[in-house]
PDB file of N, CA and C in Angstrom:
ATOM      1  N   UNK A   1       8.482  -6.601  -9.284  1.00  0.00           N
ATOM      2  CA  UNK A   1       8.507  -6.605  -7.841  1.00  0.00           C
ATOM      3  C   UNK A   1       7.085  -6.428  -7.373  1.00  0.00           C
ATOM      4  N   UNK A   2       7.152  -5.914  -6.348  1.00  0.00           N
ATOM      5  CA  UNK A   2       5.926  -5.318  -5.875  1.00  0.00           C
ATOM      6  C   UNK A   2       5.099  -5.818  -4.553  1.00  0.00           C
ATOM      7  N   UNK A   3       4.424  -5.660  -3.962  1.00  0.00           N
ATOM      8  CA  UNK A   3       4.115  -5.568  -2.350  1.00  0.00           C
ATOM      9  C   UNK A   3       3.638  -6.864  -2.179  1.00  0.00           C
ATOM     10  N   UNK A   4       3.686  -7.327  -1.174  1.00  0.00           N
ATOM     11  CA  UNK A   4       3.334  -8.765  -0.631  1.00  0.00           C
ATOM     12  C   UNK A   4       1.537  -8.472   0.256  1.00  0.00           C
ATOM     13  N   UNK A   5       0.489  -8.814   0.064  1.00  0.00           N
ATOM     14  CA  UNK A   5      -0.462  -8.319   0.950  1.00  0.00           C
ATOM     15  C   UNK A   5      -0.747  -8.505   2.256  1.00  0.00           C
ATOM     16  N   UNK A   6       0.038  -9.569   2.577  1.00  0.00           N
ATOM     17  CA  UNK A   6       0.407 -10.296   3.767  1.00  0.00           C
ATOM     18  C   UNK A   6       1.549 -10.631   4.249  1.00  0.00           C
ATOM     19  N   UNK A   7       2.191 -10.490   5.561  1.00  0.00           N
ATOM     20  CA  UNK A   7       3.258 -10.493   5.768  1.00  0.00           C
ATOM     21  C   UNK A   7       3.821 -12.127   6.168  1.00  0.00           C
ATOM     22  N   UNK A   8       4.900 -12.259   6.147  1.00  0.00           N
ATOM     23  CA  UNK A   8       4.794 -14.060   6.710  1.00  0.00           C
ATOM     24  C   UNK A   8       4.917 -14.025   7.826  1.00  0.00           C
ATOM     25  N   UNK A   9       4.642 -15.380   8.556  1.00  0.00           N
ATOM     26  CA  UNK A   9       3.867 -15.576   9.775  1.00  0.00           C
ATOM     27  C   UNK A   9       4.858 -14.938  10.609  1.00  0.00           C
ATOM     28  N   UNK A  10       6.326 -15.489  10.843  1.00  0.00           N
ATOM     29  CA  UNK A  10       7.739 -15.143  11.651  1.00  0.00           C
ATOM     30  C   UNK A  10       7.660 -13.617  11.337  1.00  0.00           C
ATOM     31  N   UNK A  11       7.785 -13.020  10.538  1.00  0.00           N
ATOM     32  CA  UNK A  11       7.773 -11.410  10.639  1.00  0.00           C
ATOM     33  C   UNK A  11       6.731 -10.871  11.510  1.00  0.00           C
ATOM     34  N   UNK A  12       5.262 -11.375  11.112  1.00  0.00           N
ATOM     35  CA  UNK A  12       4.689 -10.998  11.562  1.00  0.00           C
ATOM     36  C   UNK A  12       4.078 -10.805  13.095  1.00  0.00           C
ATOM     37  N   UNK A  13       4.766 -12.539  13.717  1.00  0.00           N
ATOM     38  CA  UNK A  13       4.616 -12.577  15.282  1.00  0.00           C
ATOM     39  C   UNK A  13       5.590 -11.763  16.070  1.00  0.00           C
ATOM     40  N   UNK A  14       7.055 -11.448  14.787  1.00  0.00           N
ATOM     41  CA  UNK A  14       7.928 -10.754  15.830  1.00  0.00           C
ATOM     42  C   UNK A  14       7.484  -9.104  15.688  1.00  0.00           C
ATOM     43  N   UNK A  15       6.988  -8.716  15.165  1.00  0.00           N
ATOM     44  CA  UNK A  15       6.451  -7.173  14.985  1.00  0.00           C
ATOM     45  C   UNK A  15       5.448  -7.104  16.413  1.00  0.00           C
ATOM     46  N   UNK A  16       4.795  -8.127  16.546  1.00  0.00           N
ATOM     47  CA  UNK A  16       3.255  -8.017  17.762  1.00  0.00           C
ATOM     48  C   UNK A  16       4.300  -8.043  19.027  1.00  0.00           C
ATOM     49  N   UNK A  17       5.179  -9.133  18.935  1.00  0.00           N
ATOM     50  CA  UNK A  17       6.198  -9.419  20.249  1.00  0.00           C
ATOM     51  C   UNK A  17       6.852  -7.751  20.495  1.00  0.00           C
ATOM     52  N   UNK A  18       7.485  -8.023  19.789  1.00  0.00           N
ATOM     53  CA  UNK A  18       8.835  -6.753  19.649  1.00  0.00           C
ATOM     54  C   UNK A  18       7.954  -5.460  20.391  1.00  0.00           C
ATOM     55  N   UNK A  19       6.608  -5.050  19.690  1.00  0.00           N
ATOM     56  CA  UNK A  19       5.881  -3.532  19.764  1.00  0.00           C
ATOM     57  C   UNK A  19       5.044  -3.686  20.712  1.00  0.00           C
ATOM     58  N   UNK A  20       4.315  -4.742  21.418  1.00  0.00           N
ATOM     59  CA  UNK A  20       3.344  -5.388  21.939  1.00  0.00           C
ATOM     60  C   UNK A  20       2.459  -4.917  21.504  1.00  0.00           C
ATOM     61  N   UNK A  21       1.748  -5.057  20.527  1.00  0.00           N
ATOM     62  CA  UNK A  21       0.707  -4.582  19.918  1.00  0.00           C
ATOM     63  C   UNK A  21      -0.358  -6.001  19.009  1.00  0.00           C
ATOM     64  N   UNK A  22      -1.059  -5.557  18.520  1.00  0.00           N
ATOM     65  CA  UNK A  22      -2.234  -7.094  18.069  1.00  0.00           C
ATOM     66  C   UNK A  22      -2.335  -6.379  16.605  1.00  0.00           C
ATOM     67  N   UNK A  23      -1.799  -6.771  15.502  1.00  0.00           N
ATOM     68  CA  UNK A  23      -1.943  -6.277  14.034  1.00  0.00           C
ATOM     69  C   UNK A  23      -3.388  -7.003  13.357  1.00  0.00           C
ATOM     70  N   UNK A  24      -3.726  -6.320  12.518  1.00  0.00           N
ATOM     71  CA  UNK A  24      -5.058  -7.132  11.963  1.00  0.00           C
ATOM     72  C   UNK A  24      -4.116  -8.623  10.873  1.00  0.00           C
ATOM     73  N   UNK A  25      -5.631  -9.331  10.933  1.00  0.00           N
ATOM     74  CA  UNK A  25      -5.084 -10.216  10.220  1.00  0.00           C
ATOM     75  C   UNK A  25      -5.757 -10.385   9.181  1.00  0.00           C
ATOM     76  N   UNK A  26      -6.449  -9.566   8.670  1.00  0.00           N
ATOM     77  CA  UNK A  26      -7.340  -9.212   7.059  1.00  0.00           C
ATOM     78  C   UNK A  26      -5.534  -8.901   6.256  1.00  0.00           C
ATOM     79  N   UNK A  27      -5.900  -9.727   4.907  1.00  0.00           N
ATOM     80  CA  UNK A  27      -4.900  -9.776   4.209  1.00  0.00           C
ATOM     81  C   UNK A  27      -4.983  -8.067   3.970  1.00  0.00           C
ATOM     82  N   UNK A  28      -3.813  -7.565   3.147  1.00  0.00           N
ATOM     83  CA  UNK A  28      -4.231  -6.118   3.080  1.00  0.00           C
ATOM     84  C   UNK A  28      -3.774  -6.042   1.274  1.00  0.00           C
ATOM     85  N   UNK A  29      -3.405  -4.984   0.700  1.00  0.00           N
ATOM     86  CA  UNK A  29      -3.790  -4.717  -0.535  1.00  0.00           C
ATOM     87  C   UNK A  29      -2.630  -5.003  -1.531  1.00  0.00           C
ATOM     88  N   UNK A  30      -2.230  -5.483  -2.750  1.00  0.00           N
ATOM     89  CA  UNK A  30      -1.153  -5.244  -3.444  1.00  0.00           C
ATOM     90  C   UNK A  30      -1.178  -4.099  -4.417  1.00  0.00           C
ATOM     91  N   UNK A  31       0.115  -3.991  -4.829  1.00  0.00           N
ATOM     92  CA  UNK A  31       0.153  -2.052  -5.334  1.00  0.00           C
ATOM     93  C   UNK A  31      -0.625  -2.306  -6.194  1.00  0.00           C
ATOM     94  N   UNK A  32      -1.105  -2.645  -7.233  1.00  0.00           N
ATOM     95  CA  UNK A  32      -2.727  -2.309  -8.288  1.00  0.00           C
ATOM     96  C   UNK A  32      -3.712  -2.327  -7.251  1.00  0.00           C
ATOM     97  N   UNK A  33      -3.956  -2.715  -6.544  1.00  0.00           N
ATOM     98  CA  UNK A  33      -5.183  -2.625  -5.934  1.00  0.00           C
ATOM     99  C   UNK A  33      -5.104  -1.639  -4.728  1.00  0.00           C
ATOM    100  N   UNK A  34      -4.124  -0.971  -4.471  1.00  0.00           N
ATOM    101  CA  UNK A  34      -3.986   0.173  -3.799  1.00  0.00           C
ATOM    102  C   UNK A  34      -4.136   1.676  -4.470  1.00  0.00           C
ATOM    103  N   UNK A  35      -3.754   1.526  -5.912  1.00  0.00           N
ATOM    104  CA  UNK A  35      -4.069   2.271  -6.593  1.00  0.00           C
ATOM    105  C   UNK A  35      -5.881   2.584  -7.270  1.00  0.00           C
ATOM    106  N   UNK A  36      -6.012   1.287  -7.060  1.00  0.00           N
ATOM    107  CA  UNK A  36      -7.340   1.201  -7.732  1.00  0.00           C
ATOM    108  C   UNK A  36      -8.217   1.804  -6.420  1.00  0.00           C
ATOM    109  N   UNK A  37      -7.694   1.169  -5.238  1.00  0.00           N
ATOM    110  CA  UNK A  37      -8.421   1.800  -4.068  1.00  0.00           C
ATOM    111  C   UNK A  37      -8.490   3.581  -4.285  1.00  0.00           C
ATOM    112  N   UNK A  38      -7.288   3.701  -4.087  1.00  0.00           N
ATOM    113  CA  UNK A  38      -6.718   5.474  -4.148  1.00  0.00           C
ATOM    114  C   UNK A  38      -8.136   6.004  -4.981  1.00  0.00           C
ATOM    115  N   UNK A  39      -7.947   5.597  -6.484  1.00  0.00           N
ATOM    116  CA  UNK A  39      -8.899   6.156  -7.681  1.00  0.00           C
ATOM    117  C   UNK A  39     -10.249   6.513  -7.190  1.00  0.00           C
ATOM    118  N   UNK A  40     -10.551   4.789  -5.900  1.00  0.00           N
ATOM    119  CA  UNK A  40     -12.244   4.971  -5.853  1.00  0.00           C
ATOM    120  C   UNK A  40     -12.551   5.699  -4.680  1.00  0.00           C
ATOM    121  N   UNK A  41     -11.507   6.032  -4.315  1.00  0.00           N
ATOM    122  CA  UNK A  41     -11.636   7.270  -2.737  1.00  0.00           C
ATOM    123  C   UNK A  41     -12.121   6.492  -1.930  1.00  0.00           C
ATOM    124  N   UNK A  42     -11.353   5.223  -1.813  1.00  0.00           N
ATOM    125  CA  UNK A  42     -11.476   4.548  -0.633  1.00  0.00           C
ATOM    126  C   UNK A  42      -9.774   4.403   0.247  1.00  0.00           C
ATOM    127  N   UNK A  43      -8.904   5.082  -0.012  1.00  0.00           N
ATOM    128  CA  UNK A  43      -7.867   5.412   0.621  1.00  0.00           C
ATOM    129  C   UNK A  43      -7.664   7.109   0.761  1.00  0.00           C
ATOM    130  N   UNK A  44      -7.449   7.347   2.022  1.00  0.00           N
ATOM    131  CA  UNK A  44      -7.076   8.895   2.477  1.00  0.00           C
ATOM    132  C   UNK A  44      -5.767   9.081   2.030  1.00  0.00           C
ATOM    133  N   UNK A  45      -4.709   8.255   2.703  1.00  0.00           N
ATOM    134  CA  UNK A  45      -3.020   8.653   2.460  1.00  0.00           C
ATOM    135  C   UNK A  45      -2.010   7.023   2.098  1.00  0.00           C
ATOM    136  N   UNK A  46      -1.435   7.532   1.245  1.00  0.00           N
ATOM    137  CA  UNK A  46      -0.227   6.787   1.543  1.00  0.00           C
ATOM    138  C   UNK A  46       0.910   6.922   1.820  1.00  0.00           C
ATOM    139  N   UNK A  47       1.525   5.652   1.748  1.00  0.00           N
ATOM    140  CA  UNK A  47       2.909   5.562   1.805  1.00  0.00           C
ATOM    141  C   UNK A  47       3.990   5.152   1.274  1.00  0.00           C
ATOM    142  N   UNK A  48       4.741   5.749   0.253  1.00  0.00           N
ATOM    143  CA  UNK A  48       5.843   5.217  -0.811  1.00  0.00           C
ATOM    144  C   UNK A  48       6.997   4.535  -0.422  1.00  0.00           C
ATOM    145  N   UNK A  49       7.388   3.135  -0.592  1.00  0.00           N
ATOM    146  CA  UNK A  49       8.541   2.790   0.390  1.00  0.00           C
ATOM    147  C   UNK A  49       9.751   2.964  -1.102  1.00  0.00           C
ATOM    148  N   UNK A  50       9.551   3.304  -2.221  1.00  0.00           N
ATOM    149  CA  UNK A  50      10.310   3.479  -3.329  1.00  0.00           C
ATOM    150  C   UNK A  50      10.184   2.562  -4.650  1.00  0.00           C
ATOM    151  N   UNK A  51       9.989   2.387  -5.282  1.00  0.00           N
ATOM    152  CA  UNK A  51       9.125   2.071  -6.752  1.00  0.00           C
ATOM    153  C   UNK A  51       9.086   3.285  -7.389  1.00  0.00           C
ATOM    154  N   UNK A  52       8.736   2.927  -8.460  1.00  0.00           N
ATOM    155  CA  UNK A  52       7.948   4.141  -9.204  1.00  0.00           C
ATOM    156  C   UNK A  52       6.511   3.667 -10.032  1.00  0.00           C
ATOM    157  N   UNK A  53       5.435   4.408  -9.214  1.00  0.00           N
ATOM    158  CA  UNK A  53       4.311   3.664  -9.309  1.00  0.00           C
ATOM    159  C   UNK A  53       3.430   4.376 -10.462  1.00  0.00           C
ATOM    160  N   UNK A  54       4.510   5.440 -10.992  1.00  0.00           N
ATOM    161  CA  UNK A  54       3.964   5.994 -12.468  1.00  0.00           C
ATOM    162  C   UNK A  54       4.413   5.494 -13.715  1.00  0.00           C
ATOM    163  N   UNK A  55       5.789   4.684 -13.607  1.00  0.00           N
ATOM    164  CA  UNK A  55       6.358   3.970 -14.190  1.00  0.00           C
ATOM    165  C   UNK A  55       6.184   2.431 -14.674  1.00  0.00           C
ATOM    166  N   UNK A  56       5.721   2.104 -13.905  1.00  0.00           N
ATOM    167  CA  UNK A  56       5.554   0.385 -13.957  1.00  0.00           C
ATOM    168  C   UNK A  56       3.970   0.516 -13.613  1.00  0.00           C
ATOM    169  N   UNK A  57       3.349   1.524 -13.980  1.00  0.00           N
ATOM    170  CA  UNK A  57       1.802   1.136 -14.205  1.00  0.00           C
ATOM    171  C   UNK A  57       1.622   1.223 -15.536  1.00  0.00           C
ATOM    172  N   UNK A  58       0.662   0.563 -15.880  1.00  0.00           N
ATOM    173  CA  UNK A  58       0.062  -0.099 -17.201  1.00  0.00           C
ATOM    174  C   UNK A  58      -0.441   1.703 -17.682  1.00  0.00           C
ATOM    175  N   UNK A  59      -0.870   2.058 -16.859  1.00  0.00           N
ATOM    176  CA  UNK A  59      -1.752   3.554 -17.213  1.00  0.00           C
ATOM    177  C   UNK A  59      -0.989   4.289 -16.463  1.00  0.00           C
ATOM    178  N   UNK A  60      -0.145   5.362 -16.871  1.00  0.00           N
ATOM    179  CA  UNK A  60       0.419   6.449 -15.840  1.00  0.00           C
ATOM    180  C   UNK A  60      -0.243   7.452 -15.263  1.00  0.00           C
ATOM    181  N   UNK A  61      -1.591   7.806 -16.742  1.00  0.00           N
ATOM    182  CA  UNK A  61      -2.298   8.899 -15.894  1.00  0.00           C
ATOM    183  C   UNK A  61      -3.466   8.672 -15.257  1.00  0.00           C
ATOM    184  N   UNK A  62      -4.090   7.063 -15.625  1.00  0.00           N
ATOM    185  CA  UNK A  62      -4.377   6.714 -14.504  1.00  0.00           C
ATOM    186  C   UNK A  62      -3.903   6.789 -13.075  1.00  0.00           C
ATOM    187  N   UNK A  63      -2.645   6.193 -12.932  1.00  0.00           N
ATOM    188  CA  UNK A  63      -1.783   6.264 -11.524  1.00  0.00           C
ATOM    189  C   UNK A  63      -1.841   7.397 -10.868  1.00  0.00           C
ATOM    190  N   UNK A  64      -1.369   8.349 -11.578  1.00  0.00           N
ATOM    191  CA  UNK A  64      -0.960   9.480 -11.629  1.00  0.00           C
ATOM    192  C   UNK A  64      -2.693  10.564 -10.965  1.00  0.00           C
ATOM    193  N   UNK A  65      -3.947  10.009 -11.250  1.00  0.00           N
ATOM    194  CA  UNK A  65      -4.720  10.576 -10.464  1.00  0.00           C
ATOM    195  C   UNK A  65      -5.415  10.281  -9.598  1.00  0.00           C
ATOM    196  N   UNK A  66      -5.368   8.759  -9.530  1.00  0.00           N
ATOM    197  CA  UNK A  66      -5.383   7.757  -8.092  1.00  0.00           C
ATOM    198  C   UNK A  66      -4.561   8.614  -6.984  1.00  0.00           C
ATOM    199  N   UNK A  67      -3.255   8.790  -7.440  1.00  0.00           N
ATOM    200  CA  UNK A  67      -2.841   9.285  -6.036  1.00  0.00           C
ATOM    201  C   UNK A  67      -2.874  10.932  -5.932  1.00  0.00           C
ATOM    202  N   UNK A  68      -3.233  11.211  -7.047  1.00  0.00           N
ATOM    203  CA  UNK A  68      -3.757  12.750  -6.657  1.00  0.00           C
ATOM    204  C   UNK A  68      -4.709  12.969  -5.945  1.00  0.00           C
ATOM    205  N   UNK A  69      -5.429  12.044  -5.842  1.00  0.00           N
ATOM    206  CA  UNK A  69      -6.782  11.653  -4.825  1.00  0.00           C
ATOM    207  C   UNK A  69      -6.540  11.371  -3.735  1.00  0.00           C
ATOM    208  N   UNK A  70      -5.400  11.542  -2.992  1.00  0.00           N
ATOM    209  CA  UNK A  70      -4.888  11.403  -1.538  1.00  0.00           C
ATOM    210  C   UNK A  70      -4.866  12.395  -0.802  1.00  0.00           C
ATOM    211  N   UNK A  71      -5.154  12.279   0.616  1.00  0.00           N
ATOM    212  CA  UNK A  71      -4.948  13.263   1.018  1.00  0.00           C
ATOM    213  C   UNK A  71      -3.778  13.693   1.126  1.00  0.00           C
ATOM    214  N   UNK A  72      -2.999  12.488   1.658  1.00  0.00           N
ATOM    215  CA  UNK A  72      -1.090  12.843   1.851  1.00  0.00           C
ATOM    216  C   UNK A  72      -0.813  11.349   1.213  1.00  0.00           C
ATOM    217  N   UNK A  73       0.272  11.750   0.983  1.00  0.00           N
ATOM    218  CA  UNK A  73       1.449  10.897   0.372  1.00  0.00           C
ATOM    219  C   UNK A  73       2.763  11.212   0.898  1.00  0.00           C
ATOM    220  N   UNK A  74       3.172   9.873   1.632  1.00  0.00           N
ATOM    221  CA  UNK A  74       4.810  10.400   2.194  1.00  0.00           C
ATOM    222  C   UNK A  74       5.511   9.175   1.379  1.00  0.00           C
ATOM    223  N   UNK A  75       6.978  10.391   0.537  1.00  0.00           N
ATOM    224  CA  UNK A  75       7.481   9.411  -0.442  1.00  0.00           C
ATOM    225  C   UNK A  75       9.142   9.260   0.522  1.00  0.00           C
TER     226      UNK A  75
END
């Protein structure tokens, strides 16, 4: 599985409609590279929508101190 970095276009115009709000349109990160972010302390917090991202990483204790490097984590 795992995260899409970009949302598709129809989701994405109805989120701006729906909230009236203007979302960026810089692609954004997939889960290795959110982790890898986490590691280089270029992410403050995340957010777990359910995976297990100690599990299905190649390195657990890698993973495992990427996100110890957060400030918050909401699972």
């Amino acid at each position: 599985m795992g995260v899409a970095p970009k949302l598709k276009e129809a989701v994405f115009n109805r989120l701006q409609d729906h909230f009236g709000i203007r979302l960026p349109e810089s692609a954004g990160l997939d889960t290795m590279a959110c982790i890898e972010a986490a590691h280089e302390d270029r992410l403050k917090m995340g957010v777990c929508l359910g995976g297990n991202l100690y599990g299905s990483n190649p390195d657990a204790a890698y993973a495992a101190e990427a996100l110890g490097k957060l400030d918050l984590v909401v699972i």
